[in-house]
Each structure stands twice: as structure tokens, then as C-alpha cells.
C-alpha atoms as a PDB file:
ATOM      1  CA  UNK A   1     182.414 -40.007 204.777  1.00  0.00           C
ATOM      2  CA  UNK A   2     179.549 -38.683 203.182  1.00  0.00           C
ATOM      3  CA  UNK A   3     178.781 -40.681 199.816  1.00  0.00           C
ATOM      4  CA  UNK A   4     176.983 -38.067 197.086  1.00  0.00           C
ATOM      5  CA  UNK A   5     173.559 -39.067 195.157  1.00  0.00           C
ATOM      6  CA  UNK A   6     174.620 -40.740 191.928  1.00  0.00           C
ATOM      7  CA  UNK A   7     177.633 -42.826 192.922  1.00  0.00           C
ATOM      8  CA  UNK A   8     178.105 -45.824 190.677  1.00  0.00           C
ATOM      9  CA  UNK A   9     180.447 -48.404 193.307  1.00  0.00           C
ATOM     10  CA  UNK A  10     181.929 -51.094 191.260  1.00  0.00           C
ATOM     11  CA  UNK A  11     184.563 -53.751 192.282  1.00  0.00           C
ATOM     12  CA  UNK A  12     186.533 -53.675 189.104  1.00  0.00           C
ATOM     13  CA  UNK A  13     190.431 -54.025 189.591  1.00  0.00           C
ATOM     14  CA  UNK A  14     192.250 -56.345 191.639  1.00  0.00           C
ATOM     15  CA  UNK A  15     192.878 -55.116 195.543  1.00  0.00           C
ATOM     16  CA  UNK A  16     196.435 -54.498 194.796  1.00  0.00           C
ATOM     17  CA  UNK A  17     194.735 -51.108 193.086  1.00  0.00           C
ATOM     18  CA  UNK A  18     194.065 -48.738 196.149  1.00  0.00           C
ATOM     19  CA  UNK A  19     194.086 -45.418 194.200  1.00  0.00           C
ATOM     20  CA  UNK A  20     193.211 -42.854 191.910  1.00  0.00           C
ATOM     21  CA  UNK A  21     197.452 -43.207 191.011  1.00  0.00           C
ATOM     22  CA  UNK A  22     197.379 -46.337 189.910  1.00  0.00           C
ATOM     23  CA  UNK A  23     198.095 -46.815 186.167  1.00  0.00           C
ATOM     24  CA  UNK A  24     194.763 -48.543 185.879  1.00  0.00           C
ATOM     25  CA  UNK A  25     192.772 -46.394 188.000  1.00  0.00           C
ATOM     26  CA  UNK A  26     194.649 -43.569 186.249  1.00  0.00           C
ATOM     27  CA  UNK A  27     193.865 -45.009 182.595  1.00  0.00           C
ATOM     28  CA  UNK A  28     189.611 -45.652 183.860  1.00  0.00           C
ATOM     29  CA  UNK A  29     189.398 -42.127 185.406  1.00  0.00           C
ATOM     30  CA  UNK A  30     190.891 -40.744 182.095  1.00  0.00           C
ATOM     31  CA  UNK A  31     188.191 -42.683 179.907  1.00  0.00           C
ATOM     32  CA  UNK A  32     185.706 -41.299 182.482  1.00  0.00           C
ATOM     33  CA  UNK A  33     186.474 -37.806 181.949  1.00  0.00           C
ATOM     34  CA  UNK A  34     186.598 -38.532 178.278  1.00  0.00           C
ATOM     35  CA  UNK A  35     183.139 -39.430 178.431  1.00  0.00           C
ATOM     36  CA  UNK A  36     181.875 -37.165 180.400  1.00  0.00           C
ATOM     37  CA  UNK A  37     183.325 -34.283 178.414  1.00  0.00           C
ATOM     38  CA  UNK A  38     181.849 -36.266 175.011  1.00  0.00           C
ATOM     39  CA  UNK A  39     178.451 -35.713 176.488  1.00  0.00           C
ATOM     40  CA  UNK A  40     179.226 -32.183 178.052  1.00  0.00           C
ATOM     41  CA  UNK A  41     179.440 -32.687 181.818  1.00  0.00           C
ATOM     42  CA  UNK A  42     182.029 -33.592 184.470  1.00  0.00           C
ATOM     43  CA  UNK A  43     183.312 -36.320 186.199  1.00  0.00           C
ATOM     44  CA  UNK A  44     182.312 -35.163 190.156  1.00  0.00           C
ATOM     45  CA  UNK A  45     183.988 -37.321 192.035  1.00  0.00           C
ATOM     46  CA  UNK A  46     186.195 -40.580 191.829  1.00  0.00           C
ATOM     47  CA  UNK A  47     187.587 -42.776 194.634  1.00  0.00           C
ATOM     48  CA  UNK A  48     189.634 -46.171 194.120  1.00  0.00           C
ATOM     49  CA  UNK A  49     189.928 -48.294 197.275  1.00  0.00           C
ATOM     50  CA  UNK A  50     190.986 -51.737 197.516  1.00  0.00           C
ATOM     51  CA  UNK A  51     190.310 -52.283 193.887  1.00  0.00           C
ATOM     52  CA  UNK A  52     186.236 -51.057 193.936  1.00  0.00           C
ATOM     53  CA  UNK A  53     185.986 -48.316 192.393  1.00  0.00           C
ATOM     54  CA  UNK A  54     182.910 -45.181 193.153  1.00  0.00           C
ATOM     55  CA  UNK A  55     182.899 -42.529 190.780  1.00  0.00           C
ATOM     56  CA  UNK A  56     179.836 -39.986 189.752  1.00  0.00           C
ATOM     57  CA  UNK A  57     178.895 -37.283 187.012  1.00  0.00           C
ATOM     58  CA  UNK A  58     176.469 -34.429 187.401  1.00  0.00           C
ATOM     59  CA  UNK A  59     174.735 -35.597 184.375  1.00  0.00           C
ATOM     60  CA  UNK A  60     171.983 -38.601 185.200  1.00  0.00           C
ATOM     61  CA  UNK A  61     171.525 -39.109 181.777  1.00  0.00           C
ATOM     62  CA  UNK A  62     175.439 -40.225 181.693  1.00  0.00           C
ATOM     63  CA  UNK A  63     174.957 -41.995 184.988  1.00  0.00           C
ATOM     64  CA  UNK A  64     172.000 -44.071 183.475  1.00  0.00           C
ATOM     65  CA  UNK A  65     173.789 -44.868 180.197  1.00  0.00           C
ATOM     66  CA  UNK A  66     177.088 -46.253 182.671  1.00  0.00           C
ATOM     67  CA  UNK A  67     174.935 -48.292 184.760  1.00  0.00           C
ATOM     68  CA  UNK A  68     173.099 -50.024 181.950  1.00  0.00           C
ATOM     69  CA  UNK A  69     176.675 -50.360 180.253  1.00  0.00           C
ATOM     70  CA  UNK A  70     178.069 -51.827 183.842  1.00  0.00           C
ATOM     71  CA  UNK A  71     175.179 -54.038 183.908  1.00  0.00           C
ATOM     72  CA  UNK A  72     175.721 -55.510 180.093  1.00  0.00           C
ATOM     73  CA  UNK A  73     178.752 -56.057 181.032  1.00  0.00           C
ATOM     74  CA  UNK A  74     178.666 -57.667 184.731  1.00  0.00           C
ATOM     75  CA  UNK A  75     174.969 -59.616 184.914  1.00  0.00           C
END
């Protein structure tokens, strides 16, 4: 598999969450889009395997503000 520019890979549910189906996966993916439509641009892609999670937007601006957000929140 072939793994875009951008991609923000975070291990953030347990492994019992192994897809974009999941009510939890379901539930981030929605805030995702949310977010991504807030600051006009789209979620690109989203994956959920064995809990980590890869998602990306086709804004970097967005990216950047995620990663710093991930960061504050995982040291």
C-alpha cells in the first residue's frame, strides 16, 4: 500500500477497533470531516487498523493545526 504525503498515524483506540465501522472510529471520522469542512477542505483519506488510526486532509494548514493538537495532547 502506498501511504499519501500528509498522513497523520496515531494509535488512539484500543485494538479491538479495526475499522472505519466502528462506533468510535465512526464518531472520530465524523469530527474529522466536521473539521475539515469548518476550515473548507476535505478529509482525503482515513484508515482504522488495529486501533491506530491514519487519516489526511488536502489542507496543510489543517494538517499542522492536528498535529500540534495531537502533540498537546500525547507528549
Amino acid at each position: 500500500m502506498t501511504i499519501p504525503s500528509g498522513v497523520i498515524e496515531v494509535d488512539l483506540f484500543s485494538g479491538e477497533v479495526d475499522s472505519e465501522d466502528h462506533p468510535e472510529a465512526a464518531h472520530f471520522k465524523k469530527m474529522l470531516e466536521e473539521e475539515a469542512c469548518d476550515h473548507g477542505c476535505k478529509l482525503m483519506s482515513f484508515e482504522v487498523r488495529n486501533g491506530t488510526v491514519s487519516f489526511s486532509f488536502d489542507d496543510d494548514v489543517l494538517t499542522a493545526k492536528i498535529l500540534d493538537m495531537l502533540h498537546e495532547k500525547h507528549p
